[in-house]
C-alpha atoms as a PDB file:
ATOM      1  CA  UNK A   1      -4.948 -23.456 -92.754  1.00  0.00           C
ATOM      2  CA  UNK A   2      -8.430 -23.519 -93.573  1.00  0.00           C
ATOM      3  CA  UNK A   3      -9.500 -24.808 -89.965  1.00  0.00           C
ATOM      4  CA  UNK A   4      -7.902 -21.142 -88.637  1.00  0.00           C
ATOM      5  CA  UNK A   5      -9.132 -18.891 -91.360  1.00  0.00           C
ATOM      6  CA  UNK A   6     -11.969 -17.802 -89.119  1.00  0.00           C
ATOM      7  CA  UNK A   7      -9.911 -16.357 -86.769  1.00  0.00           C
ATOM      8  CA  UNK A   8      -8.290 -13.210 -87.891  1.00  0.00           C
ATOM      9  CA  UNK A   9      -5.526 -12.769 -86.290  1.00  0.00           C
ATOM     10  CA  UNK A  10      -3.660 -15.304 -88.463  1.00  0.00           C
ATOM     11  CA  UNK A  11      -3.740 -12.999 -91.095  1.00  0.00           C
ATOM     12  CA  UNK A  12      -1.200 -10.872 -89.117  1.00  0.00           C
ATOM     13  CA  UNK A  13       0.898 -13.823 -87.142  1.00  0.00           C
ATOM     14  CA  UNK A  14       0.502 -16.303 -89.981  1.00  0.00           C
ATOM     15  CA  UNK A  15       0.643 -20.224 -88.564  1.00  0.00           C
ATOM     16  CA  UNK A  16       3.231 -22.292 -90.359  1.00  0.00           C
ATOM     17  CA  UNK A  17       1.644 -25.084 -88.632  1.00  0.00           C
ATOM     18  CA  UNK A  18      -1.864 -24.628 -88.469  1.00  0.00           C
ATOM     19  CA  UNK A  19      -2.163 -28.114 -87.041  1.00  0.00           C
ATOM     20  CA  UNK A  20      -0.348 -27.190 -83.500  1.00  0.00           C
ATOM     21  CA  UNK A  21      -2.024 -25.039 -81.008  1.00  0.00           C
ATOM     22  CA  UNK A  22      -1.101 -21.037 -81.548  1.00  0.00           C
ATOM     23  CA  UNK A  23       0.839 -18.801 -79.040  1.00  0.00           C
ATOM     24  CA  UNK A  24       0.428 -14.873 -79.100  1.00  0.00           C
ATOM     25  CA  UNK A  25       2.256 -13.944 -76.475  1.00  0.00           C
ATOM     26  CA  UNK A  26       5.769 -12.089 -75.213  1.00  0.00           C
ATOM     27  CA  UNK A  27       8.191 -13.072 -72.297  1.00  0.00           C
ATOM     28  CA  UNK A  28       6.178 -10.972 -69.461  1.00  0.00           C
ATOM     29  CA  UNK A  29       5.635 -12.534 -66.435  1.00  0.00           C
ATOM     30  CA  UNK A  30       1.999 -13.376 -67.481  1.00  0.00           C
ATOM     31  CA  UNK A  31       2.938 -14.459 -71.068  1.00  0.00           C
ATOM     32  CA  UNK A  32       5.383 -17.023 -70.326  1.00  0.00           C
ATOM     33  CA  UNK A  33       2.703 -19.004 -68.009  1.00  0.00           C
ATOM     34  CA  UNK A  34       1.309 -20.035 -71.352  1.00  0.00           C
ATOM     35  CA  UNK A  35       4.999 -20.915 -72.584  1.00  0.00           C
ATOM     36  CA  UNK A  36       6.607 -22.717 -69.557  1.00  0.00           C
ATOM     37  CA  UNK A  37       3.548 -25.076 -68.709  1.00  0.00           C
ATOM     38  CA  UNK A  38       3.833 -25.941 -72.920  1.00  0.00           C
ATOM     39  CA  UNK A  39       7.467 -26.897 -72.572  1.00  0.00           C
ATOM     40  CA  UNK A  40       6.641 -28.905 -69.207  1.00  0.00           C
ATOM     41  CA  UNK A  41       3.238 -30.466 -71.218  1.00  0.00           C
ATOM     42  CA  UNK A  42       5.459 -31.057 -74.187  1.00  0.00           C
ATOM     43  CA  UNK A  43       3.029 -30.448 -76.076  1.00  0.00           C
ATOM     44  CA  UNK A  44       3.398 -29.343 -80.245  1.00  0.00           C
ATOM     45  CA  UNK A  45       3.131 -25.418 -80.115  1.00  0.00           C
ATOM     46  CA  UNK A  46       3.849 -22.435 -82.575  1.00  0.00           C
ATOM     47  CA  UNK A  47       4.827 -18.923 -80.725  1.00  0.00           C
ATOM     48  CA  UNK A  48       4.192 -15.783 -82.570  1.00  0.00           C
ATOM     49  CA  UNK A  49       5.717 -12.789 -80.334  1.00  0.00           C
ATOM     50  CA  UNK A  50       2.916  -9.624 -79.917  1.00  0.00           C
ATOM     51  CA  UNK A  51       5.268  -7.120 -79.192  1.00  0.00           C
ATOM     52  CA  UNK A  52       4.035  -5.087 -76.751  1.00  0.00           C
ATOM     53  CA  UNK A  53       6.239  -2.441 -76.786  1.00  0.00           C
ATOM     54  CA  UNK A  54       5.069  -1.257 -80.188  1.00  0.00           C
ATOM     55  CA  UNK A  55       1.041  -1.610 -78.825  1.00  0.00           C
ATOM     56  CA  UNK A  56       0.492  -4.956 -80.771  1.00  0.00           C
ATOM     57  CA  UNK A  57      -1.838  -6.127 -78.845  1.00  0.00           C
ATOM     58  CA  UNK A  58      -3.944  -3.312 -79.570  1.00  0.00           C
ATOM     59  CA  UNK A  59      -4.120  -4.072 -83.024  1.00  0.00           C
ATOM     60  CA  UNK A  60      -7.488  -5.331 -84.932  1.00  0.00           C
ATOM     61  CA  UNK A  61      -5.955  -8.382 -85.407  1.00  0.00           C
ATOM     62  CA  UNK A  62      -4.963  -9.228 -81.931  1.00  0.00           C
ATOM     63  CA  UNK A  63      -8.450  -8.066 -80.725  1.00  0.00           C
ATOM     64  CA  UNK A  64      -9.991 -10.469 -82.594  1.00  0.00           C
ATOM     65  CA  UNK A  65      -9.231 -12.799 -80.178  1.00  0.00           C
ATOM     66  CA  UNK A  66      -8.597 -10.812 -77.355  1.00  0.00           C
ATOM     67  CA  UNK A  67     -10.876  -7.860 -76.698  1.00  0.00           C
ATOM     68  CA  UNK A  68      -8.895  -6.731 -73.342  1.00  0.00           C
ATOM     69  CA  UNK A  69      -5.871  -6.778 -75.725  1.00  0.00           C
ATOM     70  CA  UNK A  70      -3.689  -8.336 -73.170  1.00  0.00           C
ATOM     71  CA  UNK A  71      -1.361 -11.191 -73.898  1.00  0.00           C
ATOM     72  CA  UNK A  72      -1.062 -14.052 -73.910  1.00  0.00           C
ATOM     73  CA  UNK A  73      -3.918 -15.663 -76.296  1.00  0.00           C
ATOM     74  CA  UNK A  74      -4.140 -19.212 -78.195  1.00  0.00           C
ATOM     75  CA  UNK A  75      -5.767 -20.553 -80.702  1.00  0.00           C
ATOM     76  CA  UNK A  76      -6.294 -24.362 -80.575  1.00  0.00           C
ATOM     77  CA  UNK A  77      -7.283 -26.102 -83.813  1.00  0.00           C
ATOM     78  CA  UNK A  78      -7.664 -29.116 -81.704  1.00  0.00           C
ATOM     79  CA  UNK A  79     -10.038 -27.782 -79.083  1.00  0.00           C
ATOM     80  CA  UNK A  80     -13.212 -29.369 -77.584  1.00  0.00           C
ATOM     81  CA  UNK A  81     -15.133 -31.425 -79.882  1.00  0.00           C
ATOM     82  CA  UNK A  82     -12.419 -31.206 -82.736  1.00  0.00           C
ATOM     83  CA  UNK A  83     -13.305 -27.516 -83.267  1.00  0.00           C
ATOM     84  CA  UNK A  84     -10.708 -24.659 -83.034  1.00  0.00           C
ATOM     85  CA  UNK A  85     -10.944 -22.724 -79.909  1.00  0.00           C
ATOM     86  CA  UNK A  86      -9.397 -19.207 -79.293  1.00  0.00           C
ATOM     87  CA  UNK A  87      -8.716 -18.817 -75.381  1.00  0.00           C
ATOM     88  CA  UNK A  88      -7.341 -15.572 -73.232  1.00  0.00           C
ATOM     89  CA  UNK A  89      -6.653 -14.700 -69.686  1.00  0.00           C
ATOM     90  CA  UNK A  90      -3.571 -16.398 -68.568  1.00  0.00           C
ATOM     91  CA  UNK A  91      -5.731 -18.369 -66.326  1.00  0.00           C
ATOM     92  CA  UNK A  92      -7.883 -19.779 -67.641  1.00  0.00           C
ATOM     93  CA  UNK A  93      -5.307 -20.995 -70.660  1.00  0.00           C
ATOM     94  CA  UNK A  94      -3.539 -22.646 -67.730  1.00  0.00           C
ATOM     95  CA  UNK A  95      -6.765 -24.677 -66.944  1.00  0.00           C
ATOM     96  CA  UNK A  96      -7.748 -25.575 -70.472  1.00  0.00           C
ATOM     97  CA  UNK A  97      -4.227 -26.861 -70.886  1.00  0.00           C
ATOM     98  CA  UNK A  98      -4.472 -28.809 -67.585  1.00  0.00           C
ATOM     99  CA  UNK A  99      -7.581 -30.518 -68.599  1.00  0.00           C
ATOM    100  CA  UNK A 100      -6.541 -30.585 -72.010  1.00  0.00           C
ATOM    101  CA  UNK A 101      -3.431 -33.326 -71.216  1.00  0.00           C
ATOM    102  CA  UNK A 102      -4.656 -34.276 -68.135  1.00  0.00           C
ATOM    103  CA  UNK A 103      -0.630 -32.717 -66.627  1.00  0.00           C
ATOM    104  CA  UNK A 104       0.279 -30.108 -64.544  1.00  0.00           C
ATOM    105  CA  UNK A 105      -2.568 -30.715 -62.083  1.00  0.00           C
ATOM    106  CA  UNK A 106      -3.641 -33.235 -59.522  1.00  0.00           C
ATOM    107  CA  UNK A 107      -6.274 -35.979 -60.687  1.00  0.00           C
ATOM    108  CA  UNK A 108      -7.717 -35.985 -57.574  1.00  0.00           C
ATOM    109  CA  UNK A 109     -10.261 -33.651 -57.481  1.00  0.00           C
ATOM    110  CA  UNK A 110     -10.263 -31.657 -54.192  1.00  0.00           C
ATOM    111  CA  UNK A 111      -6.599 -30.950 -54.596  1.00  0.00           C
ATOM    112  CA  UNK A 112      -7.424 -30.314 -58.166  1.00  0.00           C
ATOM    113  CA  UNK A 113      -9.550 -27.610 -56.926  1.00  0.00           C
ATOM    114  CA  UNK A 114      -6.935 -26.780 -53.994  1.00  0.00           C
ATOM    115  CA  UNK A 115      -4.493 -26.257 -57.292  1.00  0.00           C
ATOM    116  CA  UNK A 116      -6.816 -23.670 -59.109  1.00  0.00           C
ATOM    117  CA  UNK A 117      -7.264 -22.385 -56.027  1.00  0.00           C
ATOM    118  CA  UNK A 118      -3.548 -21.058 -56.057  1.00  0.00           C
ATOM    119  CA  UNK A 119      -3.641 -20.258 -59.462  1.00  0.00           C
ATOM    120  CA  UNK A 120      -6.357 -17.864 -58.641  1.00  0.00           C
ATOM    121  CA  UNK A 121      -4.897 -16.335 -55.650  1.00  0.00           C
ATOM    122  CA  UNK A 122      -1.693 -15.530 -58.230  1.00  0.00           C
ATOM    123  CA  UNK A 123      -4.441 -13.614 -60.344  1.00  0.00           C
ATOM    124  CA  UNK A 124      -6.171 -11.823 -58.175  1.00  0.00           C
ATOM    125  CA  UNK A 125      -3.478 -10.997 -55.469  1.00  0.00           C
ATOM    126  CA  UNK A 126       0.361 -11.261 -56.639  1.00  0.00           C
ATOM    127  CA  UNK A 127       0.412 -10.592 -59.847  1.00  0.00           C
ATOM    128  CA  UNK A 128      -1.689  -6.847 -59.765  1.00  0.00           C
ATOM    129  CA  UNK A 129       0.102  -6.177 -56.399  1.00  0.00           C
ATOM    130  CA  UNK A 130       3.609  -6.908 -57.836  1.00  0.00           C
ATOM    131  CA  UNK A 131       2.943  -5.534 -60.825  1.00  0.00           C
ATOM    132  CA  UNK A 132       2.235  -2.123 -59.142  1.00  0.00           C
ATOM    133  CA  UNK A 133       5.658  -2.464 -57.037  1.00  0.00           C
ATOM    134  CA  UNK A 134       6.948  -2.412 -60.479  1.00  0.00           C
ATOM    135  CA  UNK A 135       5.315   0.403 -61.869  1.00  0.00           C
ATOM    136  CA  UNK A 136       6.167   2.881 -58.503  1.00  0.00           C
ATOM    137  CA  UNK A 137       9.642   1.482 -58.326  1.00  0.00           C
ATOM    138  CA  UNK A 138      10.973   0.959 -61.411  1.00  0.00           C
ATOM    139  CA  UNK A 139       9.078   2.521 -63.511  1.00  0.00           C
ATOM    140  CA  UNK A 140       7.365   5.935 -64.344  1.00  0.00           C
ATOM    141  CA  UNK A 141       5.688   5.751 -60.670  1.00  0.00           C
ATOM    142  CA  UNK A 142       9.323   5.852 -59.533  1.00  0.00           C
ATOM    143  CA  UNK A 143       9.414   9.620 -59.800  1.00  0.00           C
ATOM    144  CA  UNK A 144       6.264  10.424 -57.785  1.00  0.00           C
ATOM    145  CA  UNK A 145       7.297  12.405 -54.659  1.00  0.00           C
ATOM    146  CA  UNK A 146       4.334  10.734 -52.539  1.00  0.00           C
ATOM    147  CA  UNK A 147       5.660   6.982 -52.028  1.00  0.00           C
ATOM    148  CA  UNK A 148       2.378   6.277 -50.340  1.00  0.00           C
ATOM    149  CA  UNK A 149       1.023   4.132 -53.178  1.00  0.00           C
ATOM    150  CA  UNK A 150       4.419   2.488 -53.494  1.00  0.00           C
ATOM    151  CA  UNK A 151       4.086   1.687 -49.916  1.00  0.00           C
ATOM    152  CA  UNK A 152       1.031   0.433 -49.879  1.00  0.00           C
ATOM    153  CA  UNK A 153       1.655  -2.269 -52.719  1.00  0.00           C
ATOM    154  CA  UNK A 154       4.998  -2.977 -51.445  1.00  0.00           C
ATOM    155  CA  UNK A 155       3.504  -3.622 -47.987  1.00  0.00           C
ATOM    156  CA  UNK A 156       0.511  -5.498 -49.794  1.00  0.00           C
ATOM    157  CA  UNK A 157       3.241  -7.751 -51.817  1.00  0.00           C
ATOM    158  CA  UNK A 158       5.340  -8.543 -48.541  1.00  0.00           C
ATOM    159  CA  UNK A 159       2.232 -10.070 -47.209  1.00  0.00           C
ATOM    160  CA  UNK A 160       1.771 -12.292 -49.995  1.00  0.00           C
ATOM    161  CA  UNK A 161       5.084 -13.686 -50.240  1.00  0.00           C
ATOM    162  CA  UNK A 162       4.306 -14.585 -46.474  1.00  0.00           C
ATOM    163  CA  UNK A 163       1.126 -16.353 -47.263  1.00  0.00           C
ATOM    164  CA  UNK A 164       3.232 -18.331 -49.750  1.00  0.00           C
ATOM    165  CA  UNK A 165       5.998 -18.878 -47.608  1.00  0.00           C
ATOM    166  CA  UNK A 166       3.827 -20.314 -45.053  1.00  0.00           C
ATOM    167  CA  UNK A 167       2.380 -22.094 -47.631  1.00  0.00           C
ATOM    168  CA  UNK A 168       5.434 -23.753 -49.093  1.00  0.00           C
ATOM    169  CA  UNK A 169       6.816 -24.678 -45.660  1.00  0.00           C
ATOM    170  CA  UNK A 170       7.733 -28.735 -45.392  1.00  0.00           C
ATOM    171  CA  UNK A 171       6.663 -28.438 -49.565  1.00  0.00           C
ATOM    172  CA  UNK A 172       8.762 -28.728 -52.500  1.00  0.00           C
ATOM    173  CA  UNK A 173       6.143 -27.290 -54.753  1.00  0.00           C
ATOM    174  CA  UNK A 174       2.733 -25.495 -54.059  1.00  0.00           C
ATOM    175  CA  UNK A 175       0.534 -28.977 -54.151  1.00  0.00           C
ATOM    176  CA  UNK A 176       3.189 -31.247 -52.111  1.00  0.00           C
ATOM    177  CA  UNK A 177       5.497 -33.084 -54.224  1.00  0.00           C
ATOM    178  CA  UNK A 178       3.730 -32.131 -57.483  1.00  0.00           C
ATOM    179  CA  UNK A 179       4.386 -29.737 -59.908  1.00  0.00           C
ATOM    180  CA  UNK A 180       1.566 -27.586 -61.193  1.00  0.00           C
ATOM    181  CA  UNK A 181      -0.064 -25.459 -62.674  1.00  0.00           C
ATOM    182  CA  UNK A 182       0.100 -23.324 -59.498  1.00  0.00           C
ATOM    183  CA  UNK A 183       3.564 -22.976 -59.550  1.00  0.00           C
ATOM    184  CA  UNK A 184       3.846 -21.556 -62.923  1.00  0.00           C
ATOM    185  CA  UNK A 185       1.430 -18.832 -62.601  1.00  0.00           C
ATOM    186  CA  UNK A 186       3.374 -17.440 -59.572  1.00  0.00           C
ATOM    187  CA  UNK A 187       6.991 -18.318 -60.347  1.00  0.00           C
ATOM    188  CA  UNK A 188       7.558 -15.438 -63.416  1.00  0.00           C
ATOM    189  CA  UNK A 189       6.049 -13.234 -61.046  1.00  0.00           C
ATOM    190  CA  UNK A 190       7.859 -13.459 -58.146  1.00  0.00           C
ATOM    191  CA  UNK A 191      11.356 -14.166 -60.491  1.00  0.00           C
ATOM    192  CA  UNK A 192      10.305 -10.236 -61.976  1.00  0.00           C
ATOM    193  CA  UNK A 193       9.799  -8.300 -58.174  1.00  0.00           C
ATOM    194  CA  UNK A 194      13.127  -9.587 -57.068  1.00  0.00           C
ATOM    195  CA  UNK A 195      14.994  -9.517 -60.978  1.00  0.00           C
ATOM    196  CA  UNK A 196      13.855  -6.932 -63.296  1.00  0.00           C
ATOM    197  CA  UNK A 197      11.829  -5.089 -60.835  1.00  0.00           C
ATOM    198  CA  UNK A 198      14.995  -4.391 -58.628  1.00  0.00           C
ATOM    199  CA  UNK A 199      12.534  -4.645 -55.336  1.00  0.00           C
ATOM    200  CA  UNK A 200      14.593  -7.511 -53.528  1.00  0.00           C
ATOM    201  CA  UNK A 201      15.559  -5.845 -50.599  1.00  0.00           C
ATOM    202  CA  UNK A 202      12.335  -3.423 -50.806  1.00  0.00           C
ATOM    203  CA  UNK A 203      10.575  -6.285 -49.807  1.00  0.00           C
ATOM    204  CA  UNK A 204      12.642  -8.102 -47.467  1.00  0.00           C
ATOM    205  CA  UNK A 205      12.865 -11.369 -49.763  1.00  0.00           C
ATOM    206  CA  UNK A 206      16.150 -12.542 -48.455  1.00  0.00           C
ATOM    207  CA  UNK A 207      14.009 -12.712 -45.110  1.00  0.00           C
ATOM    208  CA  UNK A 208      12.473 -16.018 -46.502  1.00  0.00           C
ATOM    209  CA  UNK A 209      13.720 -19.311 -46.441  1.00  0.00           C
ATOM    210  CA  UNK A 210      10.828 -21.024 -48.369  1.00  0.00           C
ATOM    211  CA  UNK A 211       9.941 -18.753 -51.074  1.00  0.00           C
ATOM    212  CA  UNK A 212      13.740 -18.293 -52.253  1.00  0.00           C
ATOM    213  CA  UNK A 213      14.263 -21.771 -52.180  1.00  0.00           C
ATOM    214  CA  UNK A 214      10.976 -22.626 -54.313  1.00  0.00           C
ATOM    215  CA  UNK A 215      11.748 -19.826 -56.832  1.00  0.00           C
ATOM    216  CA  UNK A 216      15.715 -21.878 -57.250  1.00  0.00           C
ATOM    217  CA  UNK A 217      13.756 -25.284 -57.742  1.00  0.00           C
ATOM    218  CA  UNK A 218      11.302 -23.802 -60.262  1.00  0.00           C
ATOM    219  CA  UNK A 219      14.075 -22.138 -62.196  1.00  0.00           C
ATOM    220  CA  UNK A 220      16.469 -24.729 -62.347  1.00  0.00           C
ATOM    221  CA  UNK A 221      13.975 -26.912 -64.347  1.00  0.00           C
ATOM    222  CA  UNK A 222      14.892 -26.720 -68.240  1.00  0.00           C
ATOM    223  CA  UNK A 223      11.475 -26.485 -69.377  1.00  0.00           C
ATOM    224  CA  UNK A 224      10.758 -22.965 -67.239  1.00  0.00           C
ATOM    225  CA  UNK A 225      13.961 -22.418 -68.542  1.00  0.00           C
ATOM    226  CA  UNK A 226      13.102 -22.769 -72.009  1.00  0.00           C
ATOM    227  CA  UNK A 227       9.441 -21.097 -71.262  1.00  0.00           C
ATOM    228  CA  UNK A 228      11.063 -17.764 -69.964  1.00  0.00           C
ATOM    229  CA  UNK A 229      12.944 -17.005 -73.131  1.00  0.00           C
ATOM    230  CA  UNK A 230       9.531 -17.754 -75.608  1.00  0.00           C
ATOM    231  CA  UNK A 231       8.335 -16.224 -77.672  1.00  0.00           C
ATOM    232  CA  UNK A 232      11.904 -14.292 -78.875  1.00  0.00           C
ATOM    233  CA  UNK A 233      11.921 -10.369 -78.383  1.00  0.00           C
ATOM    234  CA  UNK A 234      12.258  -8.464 -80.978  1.00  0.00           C
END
């Protein structure tokens, strides 16, 4: 363990196999990026679950790594150079896993950049915007007499699934008949509006054709299948 004893959150999510790359995450729509392009890399992993609910991410420990205290986080005791290298941002754990294994991404290099591309416009657009149909829907926002604000982001997030259906129209995947990296940053997200954020019909996603379609392909493989259920909740 001695090439992770500088990183302190091991002290709280001990590594039983400090020679496989570290997962701190739980099954959010932004934690099981990290897990589902693992299972499709195939790549020797050990998941530790931060349980959000109970503000573990907030912890010393977790900080360590991850100052934002968001999940998910690895540590890699194989990183660049042979060193150990402690990564956040769902992101950007996506790309150093890409480059890592030279999978999940295109090896030509404009579409690699058209691929990172999409990943970003998941980060910046539909994951914030969904996430706040999901906070004035379902959750606390639910109650606020104004629905403005849910309007606004369910009007916001209706647009974006358009951009993607257009997108995905004559595709199987976002990058043509490959499976990437782009893909998995969007397909938790969108699987959450229409699933556990109960906004289906708020916006019009039986409307689509391509979207739905996508989100059944992406599903039905067994490693997002696998991916969506790591780490365990509590």
């Amino acid at each position: 363990m001695s090439s992770l004893s500088a990183f302190p959150i091991t002290k709280r999510w001990p590594a039983k196999h400090p020679d496989r790359l570290q997962l701190y995450s739980f099954p959010t729509p932004n934690g099981v990026k990290v897990s589902i392009a693992l299972e499709e890399i195939g790549l020797p992993y050990e998941a530790h679950t931060v349980n959000i609910g109970q503000n573990e991410s907030w912890t010393p420990e977790f900080l360590s790594l991850n100052p934002n205290g968001k999940i998910p986080a690895i540590v890699d005791p194989n990183g660049p150079g042979g060193k150990p290298l402690g990564l956040w941002e769902s992101g950007a754990i996506l790309g150093y896993l890409a480059g890592k294994t030279d999978k999940l991404i295109p090896h030509d290099p404009a579409r690699m950049i058209e691929t990172i591309q999409w990943v970003h416009f998941q980060m910046g657009g539909i994951g914030p915007m969904f996430g706040q149909v999901g906070f004035f829907h379902k959750f606390a926002g639910k109650d606020y007499e104004d629905k403005r604000p849910r309007d606004r982001y369910v009007n916001e997030s209706k647009r974006l699934l358009g951009v993607l259906e257009g997108r995905l129209k004559g595709r199987q995947w976002i990058m043509d008949d490959d499976f990437t990296i782009a893909d998995i940053s969007m397909l938790g997200w969108v699987r959450n509006l229409v699933g556990f954020y109960g906004a289906r019909e708020l916006v019009e996603f039986d409307n689509l054709k391509e979207v739905p379609a996508w989100l059944e392909r992406g599903l039905a493989r067994p490693a997002v299948q696998r991916g969506l259920e790591i780490p365990k909740r509590p």
